[in-house]
Protein backbone atom coordinates (compact mmCIF):
# COMPACT_ATOMS: atom_id res chain seq x y z
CA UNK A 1 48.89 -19.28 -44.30
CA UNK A 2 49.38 -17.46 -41.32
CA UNK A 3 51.03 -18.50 -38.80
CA UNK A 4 51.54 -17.28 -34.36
CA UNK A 5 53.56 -19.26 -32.12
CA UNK A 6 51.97 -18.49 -28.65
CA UNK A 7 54.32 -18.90 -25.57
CA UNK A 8 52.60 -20.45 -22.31
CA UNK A 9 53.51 -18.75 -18.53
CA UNK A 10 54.98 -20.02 -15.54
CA UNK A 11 51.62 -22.67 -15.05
CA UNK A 12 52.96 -24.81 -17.90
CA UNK A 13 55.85 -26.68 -15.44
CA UNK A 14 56.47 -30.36 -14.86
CA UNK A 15 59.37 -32.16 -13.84
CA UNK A 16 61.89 -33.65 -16.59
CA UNK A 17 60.09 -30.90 -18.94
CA UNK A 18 63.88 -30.27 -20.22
CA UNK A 19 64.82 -33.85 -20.74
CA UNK A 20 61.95 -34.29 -22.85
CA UNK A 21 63.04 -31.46 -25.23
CA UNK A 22 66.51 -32.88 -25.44
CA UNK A 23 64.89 -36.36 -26.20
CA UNK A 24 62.91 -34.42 -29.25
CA UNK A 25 66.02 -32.81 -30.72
CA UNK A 26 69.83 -32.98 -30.14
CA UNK A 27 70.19 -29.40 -30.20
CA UNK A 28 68.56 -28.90 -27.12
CA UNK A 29 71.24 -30.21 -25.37
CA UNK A 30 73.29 -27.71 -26.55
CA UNK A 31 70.87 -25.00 -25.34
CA UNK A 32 71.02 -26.66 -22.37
CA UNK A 33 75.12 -26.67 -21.73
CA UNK A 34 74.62 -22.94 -23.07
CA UNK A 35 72.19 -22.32 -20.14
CA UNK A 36 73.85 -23.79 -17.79
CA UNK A 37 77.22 -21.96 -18.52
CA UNK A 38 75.53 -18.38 -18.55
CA UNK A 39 73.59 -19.15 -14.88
CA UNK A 40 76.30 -21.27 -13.47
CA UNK A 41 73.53 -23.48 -12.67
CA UNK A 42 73.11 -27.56 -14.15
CA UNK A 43 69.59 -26.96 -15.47
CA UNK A 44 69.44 -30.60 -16.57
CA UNK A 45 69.88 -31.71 -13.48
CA UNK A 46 67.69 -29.45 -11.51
CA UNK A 47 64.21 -29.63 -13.60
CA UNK A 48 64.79 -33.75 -13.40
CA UNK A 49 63.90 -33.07 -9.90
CA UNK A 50 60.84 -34.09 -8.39
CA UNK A 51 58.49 -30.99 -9.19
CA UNK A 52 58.38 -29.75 -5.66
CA UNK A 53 62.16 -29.54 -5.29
CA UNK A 54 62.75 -28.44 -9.03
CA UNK A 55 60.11 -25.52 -8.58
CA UNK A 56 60.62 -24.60 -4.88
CA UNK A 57 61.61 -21.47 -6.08
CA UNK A 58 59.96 -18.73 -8.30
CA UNK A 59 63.06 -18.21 -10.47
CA UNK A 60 63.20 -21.94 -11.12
CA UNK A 61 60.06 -22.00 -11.91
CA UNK A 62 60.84 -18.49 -14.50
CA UNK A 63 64.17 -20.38 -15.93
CA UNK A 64 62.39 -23.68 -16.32
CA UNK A 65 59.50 -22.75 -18.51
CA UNK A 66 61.29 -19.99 -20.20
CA UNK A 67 64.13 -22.45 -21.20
CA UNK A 68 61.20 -25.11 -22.49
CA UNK A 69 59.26 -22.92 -24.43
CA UNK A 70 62.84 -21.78 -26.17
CA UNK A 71 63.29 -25.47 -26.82
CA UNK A 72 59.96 -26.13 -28.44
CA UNK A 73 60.73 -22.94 -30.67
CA UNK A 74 63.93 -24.28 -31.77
CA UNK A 75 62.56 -27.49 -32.71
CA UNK A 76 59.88 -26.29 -34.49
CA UNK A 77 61.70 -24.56 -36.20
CA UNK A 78 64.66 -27.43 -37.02
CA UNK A 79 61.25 -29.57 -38.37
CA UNK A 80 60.56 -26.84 -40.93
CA UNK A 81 57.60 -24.97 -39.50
CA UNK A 82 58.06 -20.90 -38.81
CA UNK A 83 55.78 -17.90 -37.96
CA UNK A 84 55.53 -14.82 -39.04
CA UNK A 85 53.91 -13.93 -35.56
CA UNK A 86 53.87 -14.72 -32.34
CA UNK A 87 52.63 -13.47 -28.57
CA UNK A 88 53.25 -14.71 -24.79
CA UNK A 89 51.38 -14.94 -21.79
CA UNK A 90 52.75 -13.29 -18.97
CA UNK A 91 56.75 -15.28 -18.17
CA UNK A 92 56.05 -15.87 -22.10
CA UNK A 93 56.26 -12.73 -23.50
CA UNK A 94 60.03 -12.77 -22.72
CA UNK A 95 59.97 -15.96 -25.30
CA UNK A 96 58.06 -13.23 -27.86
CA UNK A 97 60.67 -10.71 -27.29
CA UNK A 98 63.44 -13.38 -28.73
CA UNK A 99 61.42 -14.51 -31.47
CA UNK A 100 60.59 -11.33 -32.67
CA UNK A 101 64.28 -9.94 -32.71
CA UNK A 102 63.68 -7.61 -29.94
CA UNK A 103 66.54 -9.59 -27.65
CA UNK A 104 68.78 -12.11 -27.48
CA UNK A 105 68.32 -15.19 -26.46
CA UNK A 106 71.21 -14.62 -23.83
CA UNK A 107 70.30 -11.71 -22.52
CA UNK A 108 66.78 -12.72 -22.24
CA UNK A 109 67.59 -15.74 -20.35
CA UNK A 110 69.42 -13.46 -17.85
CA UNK A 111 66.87 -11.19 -17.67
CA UNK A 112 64.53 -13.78 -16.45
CA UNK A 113 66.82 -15.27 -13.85
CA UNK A 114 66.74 -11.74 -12.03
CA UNK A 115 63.44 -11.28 -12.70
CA UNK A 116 62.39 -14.56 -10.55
CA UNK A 117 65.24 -13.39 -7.98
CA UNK A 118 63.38 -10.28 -7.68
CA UNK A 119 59.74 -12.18 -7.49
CA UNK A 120 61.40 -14.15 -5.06
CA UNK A 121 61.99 -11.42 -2.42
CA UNK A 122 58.78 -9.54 -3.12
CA UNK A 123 55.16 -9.56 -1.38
CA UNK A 124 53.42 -12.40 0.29
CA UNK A 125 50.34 -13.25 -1.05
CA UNK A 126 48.38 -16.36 -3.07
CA UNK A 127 46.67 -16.40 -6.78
CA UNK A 128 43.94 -18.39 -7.98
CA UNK A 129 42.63 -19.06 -11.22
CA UNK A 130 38.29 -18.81 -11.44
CA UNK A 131 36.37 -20.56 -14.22
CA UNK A 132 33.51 -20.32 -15.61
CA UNK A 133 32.87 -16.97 -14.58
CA UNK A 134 32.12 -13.98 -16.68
CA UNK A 135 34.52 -11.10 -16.56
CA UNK A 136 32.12 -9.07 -14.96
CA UNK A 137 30.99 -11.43 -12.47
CA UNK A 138 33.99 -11.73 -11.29
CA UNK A 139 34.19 -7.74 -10.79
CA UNK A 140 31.26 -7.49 -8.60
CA UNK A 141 32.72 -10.39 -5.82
CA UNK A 142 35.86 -8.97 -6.10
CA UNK A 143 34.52 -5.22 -5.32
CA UNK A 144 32.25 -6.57 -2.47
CA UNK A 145 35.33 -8.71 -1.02
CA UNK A 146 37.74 -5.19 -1.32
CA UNK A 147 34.65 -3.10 0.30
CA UNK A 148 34.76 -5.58 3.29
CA UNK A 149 38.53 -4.64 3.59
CA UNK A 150 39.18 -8.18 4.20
CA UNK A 151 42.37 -7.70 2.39
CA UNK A 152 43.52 -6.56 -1.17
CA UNK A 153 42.85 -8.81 -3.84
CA UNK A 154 42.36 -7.86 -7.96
CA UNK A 155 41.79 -9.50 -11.01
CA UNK A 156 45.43 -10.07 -12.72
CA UNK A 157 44.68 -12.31 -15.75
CA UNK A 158 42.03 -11.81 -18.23
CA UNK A 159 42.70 -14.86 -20.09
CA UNK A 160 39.68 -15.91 -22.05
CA UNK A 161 35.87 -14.56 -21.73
CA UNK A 162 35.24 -17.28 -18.94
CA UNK A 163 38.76 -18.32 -17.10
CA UNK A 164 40.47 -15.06 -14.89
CA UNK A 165 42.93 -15.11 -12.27
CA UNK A 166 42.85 -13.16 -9.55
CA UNK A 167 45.98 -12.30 -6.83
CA UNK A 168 46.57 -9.96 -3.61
CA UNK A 169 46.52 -11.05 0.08
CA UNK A 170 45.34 -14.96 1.29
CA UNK A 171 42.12 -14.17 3.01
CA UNK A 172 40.54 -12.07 0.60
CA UNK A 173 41.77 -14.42 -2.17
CA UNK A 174 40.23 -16.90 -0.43
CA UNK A 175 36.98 -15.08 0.10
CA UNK A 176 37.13 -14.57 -3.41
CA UNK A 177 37.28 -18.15 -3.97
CA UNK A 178 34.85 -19.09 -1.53
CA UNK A 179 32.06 -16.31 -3.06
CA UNK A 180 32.55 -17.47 -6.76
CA UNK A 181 31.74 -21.36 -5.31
CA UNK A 182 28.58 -20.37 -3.40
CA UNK A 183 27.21 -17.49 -5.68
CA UNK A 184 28.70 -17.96 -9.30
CA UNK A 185 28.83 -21.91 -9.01
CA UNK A 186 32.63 -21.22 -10.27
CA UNK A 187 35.81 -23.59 -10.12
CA UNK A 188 38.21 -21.67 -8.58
CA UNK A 189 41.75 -23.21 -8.04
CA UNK A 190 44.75 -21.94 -5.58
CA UNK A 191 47.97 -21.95 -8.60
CA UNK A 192 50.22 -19.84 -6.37
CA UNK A 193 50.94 -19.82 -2.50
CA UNK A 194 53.90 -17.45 -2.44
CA UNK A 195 53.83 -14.63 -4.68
CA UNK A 196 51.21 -12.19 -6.00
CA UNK A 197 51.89 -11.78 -9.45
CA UNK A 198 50.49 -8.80 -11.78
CA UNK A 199 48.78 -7.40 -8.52
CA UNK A 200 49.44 -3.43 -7.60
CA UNK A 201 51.11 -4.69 -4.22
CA UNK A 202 53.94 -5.99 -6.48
CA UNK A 203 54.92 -2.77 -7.31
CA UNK A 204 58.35 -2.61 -5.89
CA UNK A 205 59.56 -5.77 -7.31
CA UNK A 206 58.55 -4.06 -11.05
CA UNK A 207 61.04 -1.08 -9.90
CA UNK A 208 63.83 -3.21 -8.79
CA UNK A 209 62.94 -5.46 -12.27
CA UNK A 210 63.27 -1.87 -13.94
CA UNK A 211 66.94 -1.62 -13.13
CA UNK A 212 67.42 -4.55 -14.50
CA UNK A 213 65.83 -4.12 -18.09
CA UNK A 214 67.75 -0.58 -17.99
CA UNK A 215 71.33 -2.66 -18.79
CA UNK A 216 69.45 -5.19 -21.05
CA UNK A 217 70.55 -4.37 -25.02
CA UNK A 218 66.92 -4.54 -27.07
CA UNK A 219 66.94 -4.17 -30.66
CA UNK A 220 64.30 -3.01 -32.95
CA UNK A 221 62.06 -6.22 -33.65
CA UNK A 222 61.75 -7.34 -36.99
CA UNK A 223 57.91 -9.19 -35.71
CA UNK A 224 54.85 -7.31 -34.42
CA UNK A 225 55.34 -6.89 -30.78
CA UNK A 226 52.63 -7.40 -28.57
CA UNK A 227 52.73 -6.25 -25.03
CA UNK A 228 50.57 -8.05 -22.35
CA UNK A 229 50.55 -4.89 -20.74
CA UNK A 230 48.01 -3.47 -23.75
CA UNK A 231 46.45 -6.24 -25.27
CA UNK A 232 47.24 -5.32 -28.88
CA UNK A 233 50.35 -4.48 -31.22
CA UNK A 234 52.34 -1.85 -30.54
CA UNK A 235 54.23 -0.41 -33.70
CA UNK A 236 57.92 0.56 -33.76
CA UNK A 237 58.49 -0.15 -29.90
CA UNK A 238 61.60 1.88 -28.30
CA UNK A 239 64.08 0.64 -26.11
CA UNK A 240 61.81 3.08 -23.10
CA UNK A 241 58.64 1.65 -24.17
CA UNK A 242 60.32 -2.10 -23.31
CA UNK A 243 61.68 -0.91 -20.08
CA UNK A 244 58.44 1.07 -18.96
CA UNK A 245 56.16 -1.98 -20.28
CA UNK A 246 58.23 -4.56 -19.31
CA UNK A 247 58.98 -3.77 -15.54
CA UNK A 248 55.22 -2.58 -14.85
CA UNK A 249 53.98 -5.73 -16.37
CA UNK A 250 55.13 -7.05 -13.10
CA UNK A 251 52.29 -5.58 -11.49
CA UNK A 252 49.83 -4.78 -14.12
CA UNK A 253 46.71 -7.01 -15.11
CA UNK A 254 47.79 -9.61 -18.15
CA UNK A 255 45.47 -8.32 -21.05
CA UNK A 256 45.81 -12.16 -23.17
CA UNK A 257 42.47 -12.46 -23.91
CA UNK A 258 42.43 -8.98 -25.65
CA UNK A 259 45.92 -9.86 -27.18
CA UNK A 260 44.39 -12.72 -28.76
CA UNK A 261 41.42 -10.79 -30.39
CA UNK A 262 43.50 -8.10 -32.06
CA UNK A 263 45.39 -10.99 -33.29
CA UNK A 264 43.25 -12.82 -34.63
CA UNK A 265 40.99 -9.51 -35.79
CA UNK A 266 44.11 -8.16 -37.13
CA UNK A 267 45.13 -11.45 -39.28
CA UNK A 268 41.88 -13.29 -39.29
CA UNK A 269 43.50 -16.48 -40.99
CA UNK A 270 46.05 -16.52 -38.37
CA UNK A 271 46.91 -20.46 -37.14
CA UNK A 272 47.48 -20.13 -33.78
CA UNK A 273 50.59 -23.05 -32.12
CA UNK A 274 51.39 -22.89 -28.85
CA UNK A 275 54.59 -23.78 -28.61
CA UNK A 276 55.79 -24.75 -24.89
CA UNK A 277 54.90 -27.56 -22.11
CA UNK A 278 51.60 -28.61 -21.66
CA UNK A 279 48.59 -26.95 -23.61
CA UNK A 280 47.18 -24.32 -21.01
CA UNK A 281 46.93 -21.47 -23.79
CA UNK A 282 45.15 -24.44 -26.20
CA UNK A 283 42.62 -25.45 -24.00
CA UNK A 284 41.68 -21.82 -23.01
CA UNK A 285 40.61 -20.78 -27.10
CA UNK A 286 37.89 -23.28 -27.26
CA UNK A 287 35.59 -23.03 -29.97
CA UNK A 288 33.09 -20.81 -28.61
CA UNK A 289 36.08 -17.80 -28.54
CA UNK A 290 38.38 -18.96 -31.26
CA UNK A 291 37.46 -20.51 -34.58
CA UNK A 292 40.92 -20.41 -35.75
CA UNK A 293 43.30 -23.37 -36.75
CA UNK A 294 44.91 -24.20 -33.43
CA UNK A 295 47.65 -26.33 -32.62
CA UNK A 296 49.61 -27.79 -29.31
CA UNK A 297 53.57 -29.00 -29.37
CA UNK A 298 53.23 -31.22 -26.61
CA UNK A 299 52.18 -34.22 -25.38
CA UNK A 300 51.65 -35.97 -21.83
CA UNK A 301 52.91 -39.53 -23.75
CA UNK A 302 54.30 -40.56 -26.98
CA UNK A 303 55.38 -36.77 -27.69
CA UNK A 304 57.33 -37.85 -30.82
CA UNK A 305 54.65 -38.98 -32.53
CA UNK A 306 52.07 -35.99 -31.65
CA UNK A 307 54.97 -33.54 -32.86
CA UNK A 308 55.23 -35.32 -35.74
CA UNK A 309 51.78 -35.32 -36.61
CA UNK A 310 50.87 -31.65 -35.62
CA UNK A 311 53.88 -30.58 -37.77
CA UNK A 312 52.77 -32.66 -41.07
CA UNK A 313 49.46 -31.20 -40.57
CA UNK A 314 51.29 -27.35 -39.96
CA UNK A 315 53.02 -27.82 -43.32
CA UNK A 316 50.43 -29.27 -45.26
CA UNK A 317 48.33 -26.64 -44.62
CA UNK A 318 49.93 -24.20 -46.28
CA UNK A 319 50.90 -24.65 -50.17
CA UNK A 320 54.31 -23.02 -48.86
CA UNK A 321 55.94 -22.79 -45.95
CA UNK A 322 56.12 -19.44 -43.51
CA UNK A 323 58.54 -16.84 -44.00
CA UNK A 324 61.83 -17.64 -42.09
CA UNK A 325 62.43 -14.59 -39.08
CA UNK A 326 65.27 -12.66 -40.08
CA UNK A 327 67.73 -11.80 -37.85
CA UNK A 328 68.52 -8.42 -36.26
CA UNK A 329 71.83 -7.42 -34.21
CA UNK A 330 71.07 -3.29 -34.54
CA UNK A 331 70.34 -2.35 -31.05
CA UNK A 332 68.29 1.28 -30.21
């Protein structure tokens, strides 16, 4: 069998999200110390936080869920279930990059601290996610809202066929928003008030990200790498085609939906886990998208026992268990 760990974005947050993890598996708390020694930050003590003063900031919110979704890969992984694949939404695809070989854990963790500094001192401007809508749909409002120059505003996620996010300046997100209610009889939902993620007004913060990748060490991935930036795999990545994909991610649409289809059309007996807080990446492959095997790691109560079911079911699904990832220290 098949098997993709999927890494949820910077939605998947909740306070105590790290103490959980460390209650799961001991060696969490040594990620933890680990963490806190390369940031010179006490993560532990930070994410116990209420969530409004854990996540005040957009790199806590970057380090926090980047830091989890490390956590449920390592303790997957200590209870015997691997993947020969995996993929990550958006803040996610940074916890793809160390699965698949392609960085360090270290580095990556780094990497993601600046890259919420830089989100941090970038645009103004709010996000909102819109559901049920067709992708289409969606494209007309949008169009008329950018014709009435109320303000820019574009679609930044394509997530499933019927859930989108869209980002740019407050009123014409909200006129967005307020269209897709009357005309669409949509549920949109405000999930950012500061920054506009993925949006082409986020373009500077991608060039001052770029300087950043440009003294990160990448390797050549053992895994199939696949870029939210194009929705598919991309074969024998360079160390340019990580800078160039990684820094204009920051203002490019998110292309998971499309990721997910050449995954699963690629390796059509692919079990899909997500493996991170919450189960924002389950819920969006229901049935009527994906007919896949499909699995979440967490668990709003008695965690323990849902991880130890999900993972009995993981391995006794298969008659033997995933190849282990190799490691790789050869750098470009």
């Amino acid at each position: 069998m098949t098997r993709a760990f999927l890494f949820p974005g910077q939605s998947s947050r909740y306070s105590g999200l790290l103490s959980k993890m460390i209650a799961l598996s001991p060696e969490n708390r040594a990620l933890a110390s680990r963490a806190s020694e390369l940031i010179d930050f006490d993560v532990l003590a930070h994410f116990d936080q209420g969530a409004e003063r854990a996540f005040a900031r957009n790199v806590d919110v970057q380090v926090g869920v980047f830091l989890a979704n490390h956590m449920w890969l390592r303790t997957m992984e200590a209870h015997g279930v691997s993947a020969e694949l995996s993929a990550g939404l958006s803040l996610g695809e940074w916890n793809h990059l160390v699965h698949i070989g392609a960085v360090s854990f270290e580095d990556a963790l780094l990497a993601v601290r600046a890259r919420g500094e830089a989100y941090d001192e970038g645009p103004r401007g709010f996000m909102a996610s819109i559901q049920p809508v067709d992708l289409e749909e969606l494209r007309e409002v949008v169009d008329t809202v950018g014709e009435a120059k109320v303000g820019l505003v574009e679609i930044v996620n394509l997530n499933s066929p019927r859930q989108h996010v869209v980002a740019g300046d407050q009123a014409a997100v909200e006129e967005v928003m307020r269209r897709v209610e009357d005309e669409l009889f949509g549920q949109p939902v405000v999930i950012e008030r500061q920054v506009p993620m993925h949006a082409s007004s986020f373009s500077p913060v991608g060039e001052r990200f770029r300087r950043v990748l440009e003294t990160v060490e990448f390797h050549a991935p053992n895994l199939p790498y696949f870029p939210n930036r194009l929705g598919r795999e991309l074969e024998r990545p360079t160390r340019d085609d990580f800078i160039e994909l990684l820094s204009t991610h920051v203002h490019s649409p998110v292309l998971w939906r499309s990721t997910v289809d050449h995954l699963v059309g690629r390796y059509p007996d692919v079990t899909l886990i997500e493996v991170g807080p919450m189960k924002v990446l389950y819920n969006l492959m229901n049935r009527k998208w994906i007919k896949n095997a499909k699995f979440h790691t967490d668990a709003r109560d008695e965690v323990t026992d849902h991880l130890s079911e999900v993972v009995s079911k993981i391995l006794a699904s298969s008659a033997s268990p995933a190849t282990a990832r190799p490691s790789s220290t050869d750098p470009f």
